[in-house]
C-alpha atoms as a PDB file:
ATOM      1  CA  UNK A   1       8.412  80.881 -66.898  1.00  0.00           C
ATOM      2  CA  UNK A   2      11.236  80.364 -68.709  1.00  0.00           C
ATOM      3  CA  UNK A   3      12.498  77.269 -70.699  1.00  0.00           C
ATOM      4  CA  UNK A   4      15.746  76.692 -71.358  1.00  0.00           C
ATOM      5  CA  UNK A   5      17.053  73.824 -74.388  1.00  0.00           C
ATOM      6  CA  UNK A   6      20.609  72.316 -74.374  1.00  0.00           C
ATOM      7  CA  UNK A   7      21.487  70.708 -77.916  1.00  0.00           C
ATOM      8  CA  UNK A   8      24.139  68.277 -77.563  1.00  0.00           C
ATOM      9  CA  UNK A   9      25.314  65.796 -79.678  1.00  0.00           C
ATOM     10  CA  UNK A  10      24.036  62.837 -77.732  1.00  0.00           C
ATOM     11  CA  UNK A  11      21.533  64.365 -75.380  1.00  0.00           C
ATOM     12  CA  UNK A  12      18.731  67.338 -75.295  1.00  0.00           C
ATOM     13  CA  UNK A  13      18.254  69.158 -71.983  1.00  0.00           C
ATOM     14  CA  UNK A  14      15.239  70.879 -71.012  1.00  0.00           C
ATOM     15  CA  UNK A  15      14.932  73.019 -68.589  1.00  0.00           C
ATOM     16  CA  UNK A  16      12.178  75.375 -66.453  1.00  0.00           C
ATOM     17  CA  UNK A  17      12.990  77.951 -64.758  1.00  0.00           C
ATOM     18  CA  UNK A  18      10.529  80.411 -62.447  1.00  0.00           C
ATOM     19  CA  UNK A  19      12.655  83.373 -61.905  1.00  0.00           C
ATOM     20  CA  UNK A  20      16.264  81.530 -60.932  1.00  0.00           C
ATOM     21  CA  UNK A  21      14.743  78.572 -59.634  1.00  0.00           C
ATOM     22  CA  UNK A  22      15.089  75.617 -61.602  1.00  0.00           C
ATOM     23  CA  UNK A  23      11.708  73.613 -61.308  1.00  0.00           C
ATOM     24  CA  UNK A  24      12.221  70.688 -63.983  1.00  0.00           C
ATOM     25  CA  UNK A  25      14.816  69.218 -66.150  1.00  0.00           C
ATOM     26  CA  UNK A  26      14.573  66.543 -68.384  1.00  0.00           C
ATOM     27  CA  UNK A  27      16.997  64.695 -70.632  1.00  0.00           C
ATOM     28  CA  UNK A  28      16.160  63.277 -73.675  1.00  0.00           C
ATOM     29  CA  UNK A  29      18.316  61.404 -77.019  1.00  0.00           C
ATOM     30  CA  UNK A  30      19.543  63.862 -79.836  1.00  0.00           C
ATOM     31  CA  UNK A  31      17.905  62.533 -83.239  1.00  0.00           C
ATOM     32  CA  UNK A  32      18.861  64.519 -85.872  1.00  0.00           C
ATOM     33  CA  UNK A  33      16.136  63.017 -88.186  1.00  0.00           C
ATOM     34  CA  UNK A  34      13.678  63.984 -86.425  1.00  0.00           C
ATOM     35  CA  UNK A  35      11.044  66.560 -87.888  1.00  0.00           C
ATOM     36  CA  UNK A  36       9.714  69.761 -86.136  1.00  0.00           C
ATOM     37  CA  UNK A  37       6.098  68.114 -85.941  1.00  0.00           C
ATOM     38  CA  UNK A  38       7.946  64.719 -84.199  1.00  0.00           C
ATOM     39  CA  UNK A  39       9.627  67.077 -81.447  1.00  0.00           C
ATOM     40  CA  UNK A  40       6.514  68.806 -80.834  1.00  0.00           C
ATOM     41  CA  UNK A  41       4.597  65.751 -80.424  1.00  0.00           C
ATOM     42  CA  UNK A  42       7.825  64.446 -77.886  1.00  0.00           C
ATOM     43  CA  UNK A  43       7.755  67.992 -76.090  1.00  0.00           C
ATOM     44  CA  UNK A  44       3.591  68.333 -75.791  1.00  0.00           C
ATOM     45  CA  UNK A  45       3.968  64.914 -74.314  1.00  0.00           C
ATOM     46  CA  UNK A  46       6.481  65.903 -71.896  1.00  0.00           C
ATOM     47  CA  UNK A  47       4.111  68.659 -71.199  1.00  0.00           C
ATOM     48  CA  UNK A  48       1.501  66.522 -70.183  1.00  0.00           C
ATOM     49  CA  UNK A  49       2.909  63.796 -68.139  1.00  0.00           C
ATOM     50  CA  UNK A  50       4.672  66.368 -66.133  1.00  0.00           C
ATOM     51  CA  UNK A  51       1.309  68.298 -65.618  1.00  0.00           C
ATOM     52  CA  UNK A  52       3.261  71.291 -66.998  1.00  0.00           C
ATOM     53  CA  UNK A  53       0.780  73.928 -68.491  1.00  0.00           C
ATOM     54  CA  UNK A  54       2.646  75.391 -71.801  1.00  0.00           C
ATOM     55  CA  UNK A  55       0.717  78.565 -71.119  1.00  0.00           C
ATOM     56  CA  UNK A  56       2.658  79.373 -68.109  1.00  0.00           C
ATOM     57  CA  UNK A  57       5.847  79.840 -70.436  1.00  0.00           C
ATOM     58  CA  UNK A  58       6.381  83.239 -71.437  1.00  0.00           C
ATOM     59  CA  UNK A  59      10.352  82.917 -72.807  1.00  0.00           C
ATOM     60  CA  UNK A  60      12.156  80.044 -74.515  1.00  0.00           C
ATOM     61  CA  UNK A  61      15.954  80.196 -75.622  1.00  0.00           C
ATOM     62  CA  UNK A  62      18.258  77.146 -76.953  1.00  0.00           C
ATOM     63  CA  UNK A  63      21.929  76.652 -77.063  1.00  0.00           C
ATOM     64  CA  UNK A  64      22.807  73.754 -79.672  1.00  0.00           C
ATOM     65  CA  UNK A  65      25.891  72.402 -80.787  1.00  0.00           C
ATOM     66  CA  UNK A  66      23.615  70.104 -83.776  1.00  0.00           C
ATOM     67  CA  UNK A  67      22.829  72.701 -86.695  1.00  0.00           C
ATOM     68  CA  UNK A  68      20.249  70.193 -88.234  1.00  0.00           C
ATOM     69  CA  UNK A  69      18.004  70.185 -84.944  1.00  0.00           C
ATOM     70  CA  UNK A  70      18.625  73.901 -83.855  1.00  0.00           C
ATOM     71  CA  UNK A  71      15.531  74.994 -86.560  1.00  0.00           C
ATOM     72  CA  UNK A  72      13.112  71.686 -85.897  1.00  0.00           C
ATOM     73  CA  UNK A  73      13.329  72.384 -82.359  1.00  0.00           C
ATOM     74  CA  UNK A  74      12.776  76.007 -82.480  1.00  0.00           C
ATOM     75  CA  UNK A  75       9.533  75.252 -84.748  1.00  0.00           C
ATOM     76  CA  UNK A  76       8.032  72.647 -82.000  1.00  0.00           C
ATOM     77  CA  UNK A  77       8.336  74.916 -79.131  1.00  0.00           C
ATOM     78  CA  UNK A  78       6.702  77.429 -80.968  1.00  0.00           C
ATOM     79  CA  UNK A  79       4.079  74.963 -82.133  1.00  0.00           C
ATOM     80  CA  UNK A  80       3.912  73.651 -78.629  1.00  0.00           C
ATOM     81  CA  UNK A  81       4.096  77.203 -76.916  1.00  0.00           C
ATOM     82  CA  UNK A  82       3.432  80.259 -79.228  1.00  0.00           C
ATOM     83  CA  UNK A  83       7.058  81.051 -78.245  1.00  0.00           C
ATOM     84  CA  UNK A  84       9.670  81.830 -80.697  1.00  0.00           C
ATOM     85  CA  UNK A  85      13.012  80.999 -78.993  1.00  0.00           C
ATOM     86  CA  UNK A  86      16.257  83.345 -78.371  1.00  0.00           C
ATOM     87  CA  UNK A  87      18.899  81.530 -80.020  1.00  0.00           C
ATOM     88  CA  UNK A  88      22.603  81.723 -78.497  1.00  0.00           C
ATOM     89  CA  UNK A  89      24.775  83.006 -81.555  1.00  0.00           C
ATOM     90  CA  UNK A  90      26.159  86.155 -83.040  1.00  0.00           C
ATOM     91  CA  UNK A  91      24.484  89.078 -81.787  1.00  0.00           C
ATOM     92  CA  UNK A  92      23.344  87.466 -78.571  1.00  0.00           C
ATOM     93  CA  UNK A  93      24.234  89.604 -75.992  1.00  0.00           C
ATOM     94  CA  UNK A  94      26.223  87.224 -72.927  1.00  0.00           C
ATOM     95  CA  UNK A  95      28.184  89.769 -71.404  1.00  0.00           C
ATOM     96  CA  UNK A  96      31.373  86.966 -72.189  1.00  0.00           C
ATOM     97  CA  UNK A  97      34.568  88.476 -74.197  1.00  0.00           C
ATOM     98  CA  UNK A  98      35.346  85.984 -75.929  1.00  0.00           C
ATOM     99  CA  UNK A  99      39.084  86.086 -77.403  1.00  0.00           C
ATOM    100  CA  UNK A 100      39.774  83.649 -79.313  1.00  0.00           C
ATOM    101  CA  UNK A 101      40.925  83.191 -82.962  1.00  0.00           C
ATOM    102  CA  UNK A 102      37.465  82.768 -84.523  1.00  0.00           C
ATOM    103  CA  UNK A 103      35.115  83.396 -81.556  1.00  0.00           C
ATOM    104  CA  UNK A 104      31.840  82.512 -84.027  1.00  0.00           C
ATOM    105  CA  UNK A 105      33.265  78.860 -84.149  1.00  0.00           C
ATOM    106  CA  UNK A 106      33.140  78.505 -80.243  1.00  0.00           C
ATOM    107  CA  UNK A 107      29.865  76.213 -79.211  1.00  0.00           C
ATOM    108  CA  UNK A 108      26.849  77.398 -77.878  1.00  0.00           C
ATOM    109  CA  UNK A 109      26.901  75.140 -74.877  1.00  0.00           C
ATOM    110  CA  UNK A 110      30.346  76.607 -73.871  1.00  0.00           C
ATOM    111  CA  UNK A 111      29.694  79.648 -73.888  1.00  0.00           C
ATOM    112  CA  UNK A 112      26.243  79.273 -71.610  1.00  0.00           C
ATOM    113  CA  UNK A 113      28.265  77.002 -69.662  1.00  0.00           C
ATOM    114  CA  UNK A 114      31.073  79.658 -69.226  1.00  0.00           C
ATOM    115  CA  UNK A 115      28.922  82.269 -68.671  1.00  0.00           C
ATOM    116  CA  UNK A 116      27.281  80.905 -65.853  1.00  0.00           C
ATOM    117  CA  UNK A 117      30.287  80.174 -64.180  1.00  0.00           C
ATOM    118  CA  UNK A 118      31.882  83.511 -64.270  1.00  0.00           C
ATOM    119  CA  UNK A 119      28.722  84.381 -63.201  1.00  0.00           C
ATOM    120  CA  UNK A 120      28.120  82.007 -60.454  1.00  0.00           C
ATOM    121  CA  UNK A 121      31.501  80.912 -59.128  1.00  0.00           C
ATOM    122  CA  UNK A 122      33.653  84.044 -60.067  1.00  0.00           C
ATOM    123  CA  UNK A 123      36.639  84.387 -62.105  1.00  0.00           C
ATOM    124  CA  UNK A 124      39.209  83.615 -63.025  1.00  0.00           C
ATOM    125  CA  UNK A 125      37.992  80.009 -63.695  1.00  0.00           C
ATOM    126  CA  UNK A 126      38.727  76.722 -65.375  1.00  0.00           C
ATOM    127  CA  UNK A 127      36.071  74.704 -66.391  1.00  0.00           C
ATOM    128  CA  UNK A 128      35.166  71.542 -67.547  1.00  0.00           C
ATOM    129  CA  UNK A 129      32.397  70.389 -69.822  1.00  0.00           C
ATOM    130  CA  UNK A 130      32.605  66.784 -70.166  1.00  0.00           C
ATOM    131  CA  UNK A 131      29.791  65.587 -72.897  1.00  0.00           C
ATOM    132  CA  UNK A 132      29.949  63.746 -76.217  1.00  0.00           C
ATOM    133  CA  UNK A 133      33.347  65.434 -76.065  1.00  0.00           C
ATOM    134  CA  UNK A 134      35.632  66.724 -73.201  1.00  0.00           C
ATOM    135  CA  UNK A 135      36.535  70.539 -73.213  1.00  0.00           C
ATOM    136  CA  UNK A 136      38.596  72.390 -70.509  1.00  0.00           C
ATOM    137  CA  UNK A 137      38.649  76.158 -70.824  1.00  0.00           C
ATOM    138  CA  UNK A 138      39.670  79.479 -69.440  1.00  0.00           C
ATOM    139  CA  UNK A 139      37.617  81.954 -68.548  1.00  0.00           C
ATOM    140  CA  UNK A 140      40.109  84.897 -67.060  1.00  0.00           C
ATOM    141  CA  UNK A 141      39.587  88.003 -64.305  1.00  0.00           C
ATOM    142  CA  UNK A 142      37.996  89.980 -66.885  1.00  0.00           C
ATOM    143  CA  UNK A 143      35.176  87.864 -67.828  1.00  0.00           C
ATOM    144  CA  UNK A 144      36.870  86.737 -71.085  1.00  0.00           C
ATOM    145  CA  UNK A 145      36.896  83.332 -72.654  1.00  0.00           C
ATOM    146  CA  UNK A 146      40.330  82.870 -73.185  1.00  0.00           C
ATOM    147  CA  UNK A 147      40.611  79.091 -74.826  1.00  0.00           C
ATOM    148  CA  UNK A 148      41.406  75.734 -73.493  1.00  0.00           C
ATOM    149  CA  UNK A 149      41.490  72.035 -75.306  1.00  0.00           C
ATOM    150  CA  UNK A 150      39.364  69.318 -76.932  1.00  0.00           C
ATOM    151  CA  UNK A 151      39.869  65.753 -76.193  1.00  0.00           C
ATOM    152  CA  UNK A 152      37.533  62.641 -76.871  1.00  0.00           C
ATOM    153  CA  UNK A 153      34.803  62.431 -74.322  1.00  0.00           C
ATOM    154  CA  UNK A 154      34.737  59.435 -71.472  1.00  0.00           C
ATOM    155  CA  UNK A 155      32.089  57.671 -73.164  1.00  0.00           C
ATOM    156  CA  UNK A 156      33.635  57.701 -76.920  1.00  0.00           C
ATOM    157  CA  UNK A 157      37.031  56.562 -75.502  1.00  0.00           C
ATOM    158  CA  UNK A 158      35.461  53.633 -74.139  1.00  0.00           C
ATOM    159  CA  UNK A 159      33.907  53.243 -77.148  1.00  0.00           C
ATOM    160  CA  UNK A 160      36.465  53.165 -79.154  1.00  0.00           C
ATOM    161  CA  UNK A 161      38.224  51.167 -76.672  1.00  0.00           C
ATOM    162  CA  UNK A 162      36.074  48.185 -76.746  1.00  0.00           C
ATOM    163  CA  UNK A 163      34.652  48.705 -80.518  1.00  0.00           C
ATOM    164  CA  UNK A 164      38.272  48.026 -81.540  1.00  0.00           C
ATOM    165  CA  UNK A 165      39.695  45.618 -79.090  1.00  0.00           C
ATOM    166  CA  UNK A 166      38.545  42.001 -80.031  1.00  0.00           C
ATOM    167  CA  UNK A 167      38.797  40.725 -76.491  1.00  0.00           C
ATOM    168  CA  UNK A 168      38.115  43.816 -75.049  1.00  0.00           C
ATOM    169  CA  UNK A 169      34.059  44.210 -73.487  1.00  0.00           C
ATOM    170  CA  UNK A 170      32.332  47.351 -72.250  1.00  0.00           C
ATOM    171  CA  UNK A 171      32.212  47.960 -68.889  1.00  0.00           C
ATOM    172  CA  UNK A 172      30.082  50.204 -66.143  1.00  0.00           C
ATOM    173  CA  UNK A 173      32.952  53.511 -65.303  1.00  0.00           C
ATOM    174  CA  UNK A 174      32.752  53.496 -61.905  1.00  0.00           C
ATOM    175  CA  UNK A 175      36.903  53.564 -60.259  1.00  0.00           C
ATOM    176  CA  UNK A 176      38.241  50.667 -59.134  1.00  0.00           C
ATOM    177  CA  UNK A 177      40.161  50.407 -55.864  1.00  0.00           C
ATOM    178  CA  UNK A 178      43.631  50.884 -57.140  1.00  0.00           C
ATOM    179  CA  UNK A 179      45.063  51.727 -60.360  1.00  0.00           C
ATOM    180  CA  UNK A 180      47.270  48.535 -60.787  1.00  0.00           C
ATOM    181  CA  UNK A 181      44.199  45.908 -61.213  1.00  0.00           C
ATOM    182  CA  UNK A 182      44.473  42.111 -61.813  1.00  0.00           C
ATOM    183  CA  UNK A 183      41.206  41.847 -64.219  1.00  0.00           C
ATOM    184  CA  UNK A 184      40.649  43.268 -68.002  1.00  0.00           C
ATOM    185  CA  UNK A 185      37.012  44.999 -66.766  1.00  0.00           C
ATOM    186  CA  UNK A 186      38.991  46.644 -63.846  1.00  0.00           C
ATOM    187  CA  UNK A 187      42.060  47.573 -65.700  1.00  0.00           C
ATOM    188  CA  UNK A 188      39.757  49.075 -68.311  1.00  0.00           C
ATOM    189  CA  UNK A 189      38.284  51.130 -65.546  1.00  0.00           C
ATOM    190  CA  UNK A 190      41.507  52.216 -64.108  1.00  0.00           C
ATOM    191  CA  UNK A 191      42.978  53.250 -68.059  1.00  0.00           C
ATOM    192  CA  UNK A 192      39.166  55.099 -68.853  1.00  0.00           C
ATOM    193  CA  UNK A 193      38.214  56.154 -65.447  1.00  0.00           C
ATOM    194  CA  UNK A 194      41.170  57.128 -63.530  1.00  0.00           C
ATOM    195  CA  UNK A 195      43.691  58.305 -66.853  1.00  0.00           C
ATOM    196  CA  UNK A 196      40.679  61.086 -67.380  1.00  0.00           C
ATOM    197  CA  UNK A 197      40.923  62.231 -64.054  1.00  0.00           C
ATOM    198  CA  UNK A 198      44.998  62.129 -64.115  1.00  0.00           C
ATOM    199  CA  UNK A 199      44.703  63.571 -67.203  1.00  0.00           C
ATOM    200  CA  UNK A 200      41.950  66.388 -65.724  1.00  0.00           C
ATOM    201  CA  UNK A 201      44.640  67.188 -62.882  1.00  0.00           C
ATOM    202  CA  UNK A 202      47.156  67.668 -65.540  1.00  0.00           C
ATOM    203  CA  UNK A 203      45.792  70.609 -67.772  1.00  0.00           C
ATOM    204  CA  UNK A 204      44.592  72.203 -64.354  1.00  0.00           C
ATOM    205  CA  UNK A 205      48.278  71.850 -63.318  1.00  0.00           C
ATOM    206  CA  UNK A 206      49.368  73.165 -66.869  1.00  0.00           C
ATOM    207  CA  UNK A 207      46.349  75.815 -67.276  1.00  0.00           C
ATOM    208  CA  UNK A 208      47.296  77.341 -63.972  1.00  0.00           C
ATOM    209  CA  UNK A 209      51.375  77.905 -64.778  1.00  0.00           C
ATOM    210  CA  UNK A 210      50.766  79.023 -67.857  1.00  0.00           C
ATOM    211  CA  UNK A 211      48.410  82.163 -66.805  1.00  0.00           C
ATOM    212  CA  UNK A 212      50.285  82.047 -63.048  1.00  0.00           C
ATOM    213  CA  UNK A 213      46.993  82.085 -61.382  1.00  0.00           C
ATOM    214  CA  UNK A 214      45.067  80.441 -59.062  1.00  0.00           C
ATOM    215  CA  UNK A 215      41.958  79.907 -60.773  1.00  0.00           C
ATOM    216  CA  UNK A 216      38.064  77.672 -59.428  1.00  0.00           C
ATOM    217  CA  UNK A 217      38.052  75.163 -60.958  1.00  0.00           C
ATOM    218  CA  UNK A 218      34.016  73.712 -62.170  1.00  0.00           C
ATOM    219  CA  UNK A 219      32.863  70.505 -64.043  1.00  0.00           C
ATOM    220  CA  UNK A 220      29.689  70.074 -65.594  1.00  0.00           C
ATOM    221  CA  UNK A 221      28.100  67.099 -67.778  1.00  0.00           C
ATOM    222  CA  UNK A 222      26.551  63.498 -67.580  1.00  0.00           C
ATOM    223  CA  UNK A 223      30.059  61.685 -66.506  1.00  0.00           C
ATOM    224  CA  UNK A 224      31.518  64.279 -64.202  1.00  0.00           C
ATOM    225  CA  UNK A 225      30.598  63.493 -61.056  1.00  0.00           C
ATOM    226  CA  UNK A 226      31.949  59.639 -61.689  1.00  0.00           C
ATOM    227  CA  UNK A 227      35.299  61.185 -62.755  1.00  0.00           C
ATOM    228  CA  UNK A 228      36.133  64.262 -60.653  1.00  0.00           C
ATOM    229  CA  UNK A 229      35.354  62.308 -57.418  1.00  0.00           C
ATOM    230  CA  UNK A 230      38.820  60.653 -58.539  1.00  0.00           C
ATOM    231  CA  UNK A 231      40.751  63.888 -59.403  1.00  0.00           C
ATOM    232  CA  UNK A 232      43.023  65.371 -56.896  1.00  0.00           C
ATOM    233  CA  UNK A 233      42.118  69.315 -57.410  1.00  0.00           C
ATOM    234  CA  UNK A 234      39.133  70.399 -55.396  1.00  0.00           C
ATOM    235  CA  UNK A 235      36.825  71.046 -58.814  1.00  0.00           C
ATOM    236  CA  UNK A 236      33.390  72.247 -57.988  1.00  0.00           C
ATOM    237  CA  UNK A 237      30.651  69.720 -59.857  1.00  0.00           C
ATOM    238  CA  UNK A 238      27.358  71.605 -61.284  1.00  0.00           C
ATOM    239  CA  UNK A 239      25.164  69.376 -63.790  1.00  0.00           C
ATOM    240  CA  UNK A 240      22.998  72.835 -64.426  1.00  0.00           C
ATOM    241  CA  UNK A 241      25.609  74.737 -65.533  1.00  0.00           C
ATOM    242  CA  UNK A 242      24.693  75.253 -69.064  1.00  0.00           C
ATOM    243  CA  UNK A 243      21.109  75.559 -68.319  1.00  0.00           C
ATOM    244  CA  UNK A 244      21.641  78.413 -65.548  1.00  0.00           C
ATOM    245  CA  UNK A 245      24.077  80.168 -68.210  1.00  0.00           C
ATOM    246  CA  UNK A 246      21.148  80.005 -70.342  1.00  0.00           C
ATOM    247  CA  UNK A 247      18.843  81.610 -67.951  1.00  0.00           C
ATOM    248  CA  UNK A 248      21.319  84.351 -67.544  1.00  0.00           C
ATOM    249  CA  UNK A 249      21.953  84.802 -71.382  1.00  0.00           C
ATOM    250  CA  UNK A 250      18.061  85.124 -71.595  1.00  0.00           C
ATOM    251  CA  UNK A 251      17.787  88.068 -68.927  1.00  0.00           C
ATOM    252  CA  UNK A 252      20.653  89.637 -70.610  1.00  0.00           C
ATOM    253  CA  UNK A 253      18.218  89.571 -73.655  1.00  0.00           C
ATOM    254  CA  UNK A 254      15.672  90.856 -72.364  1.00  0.00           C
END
């Protein structure tokens, strides 16, 4: 079996794979002072309450956007599984192009998450990661990562939002009924909420003239599905992107 780590900046993702089938996944919170010997207790414990038998794991590989935990992690797996895990970088072979000014600066989790869905949905593509951070990239015809943008993620705008805004309180992102709203919680929920997804539609709109194609369009990460459902594009929602793109990196690896 194979198992697959996403590194993000608020979240780790594990996942199993047998073959292509994904059997488990489990999130837990990115702690970047954690040692190797802490994660290994956390993973070995995972292990065990999920009955999964580390034996059975013959292949490991980790995609990690957090520099600081990339080398902990690594250690506890192999601690917890005799494994020592692929790591996606230079020299990893993902069968992406990726042309862009500096490609070793582009994040792990984009390009697993890119390669899967050239891979899965066809090209060319526009997809959307939408994390600690929201990025919406290009992938063209030819199976190259062409670029895209960088904006604050859902979560830190609301953050920031509320953090800053004396009379301003968190609130749950789920739409409200209409955009003009008649309450601070709900008009907070149209500006976070719906101005994402207007502003989603928008670089799809802009993406699309500027390379004059008609391109799939594919979201991935914790908030999508809450956001999308209010965009007008059809966009395709996968919350296993990045770990399938990791299970394909891997058998390109092998």
């Amino acid at each position: 079996m194979l198992l697959v780590a996403d590194v993000g900046n608020t979240n780790i993702k594990l996942g199993l794979f047998n073959k292509e089938e994904l059997k488990f996944k489990l999130r837990f919170a990115t702690d970047q002072s954690k040692t190797a010997d802490e994660l290994a207790v956390e993973l070995f414990t995972f292990f065990q309450i999920y009955n999964i038998d580390a034996k059975n794991i013959s292949s490991s590989i980790i995609s990690s956007v957090v520099p600081k935990i990339t080398r902990p992690l690594r250690e506890a797996i192999k601690t917890v599984t005799g494994i020592k895990s692929l790591v996606i970088g230079p020299g990893i072979k993902t069968g992406l192009d990726i042309k862009i000014d500096h490609p070793e600066t582009l994040g792990a989790d984009i390009v697993a998450g890119s390669v899967a869905a050239c891979e899965k949905y066809g090209c060319p593509n526009i997809t959307i990661f939408m994390g600690t951070a929201t990025a919406i990239v290009y992938n063209d015809e030819n199976n190259c990562y062409c670029g895209g943008a960088i904006m604050p993620g859902v979560g830190i705008s609301l953050d920031a939002l509320t953090s800053h805004g004396a009379l301003l309180s968190s609130v749950d992102l789920i739409a409200p009924k209409k955009a003009i709203c008649t309450n601070t919680a709900d008009c907070i929920r149209s500006g976070v909420v719906l101005g994402n997804a207007y502003m989603i539609d928008g670089f799809i709109d802009k993406f699309s003239r500027e390379v004059n194609k008609e391109c799939t369009v594919i979201s991935t990460g914790g908030l999508s599905s809450q956001i999308i459902k209010n965009c007008r594009h059809k966009i395709i929602n996968d919350d296993n992107l990045i770990l399938d793109g990791l299970r394909i990196i891997s058998s390109r690896n092998q």
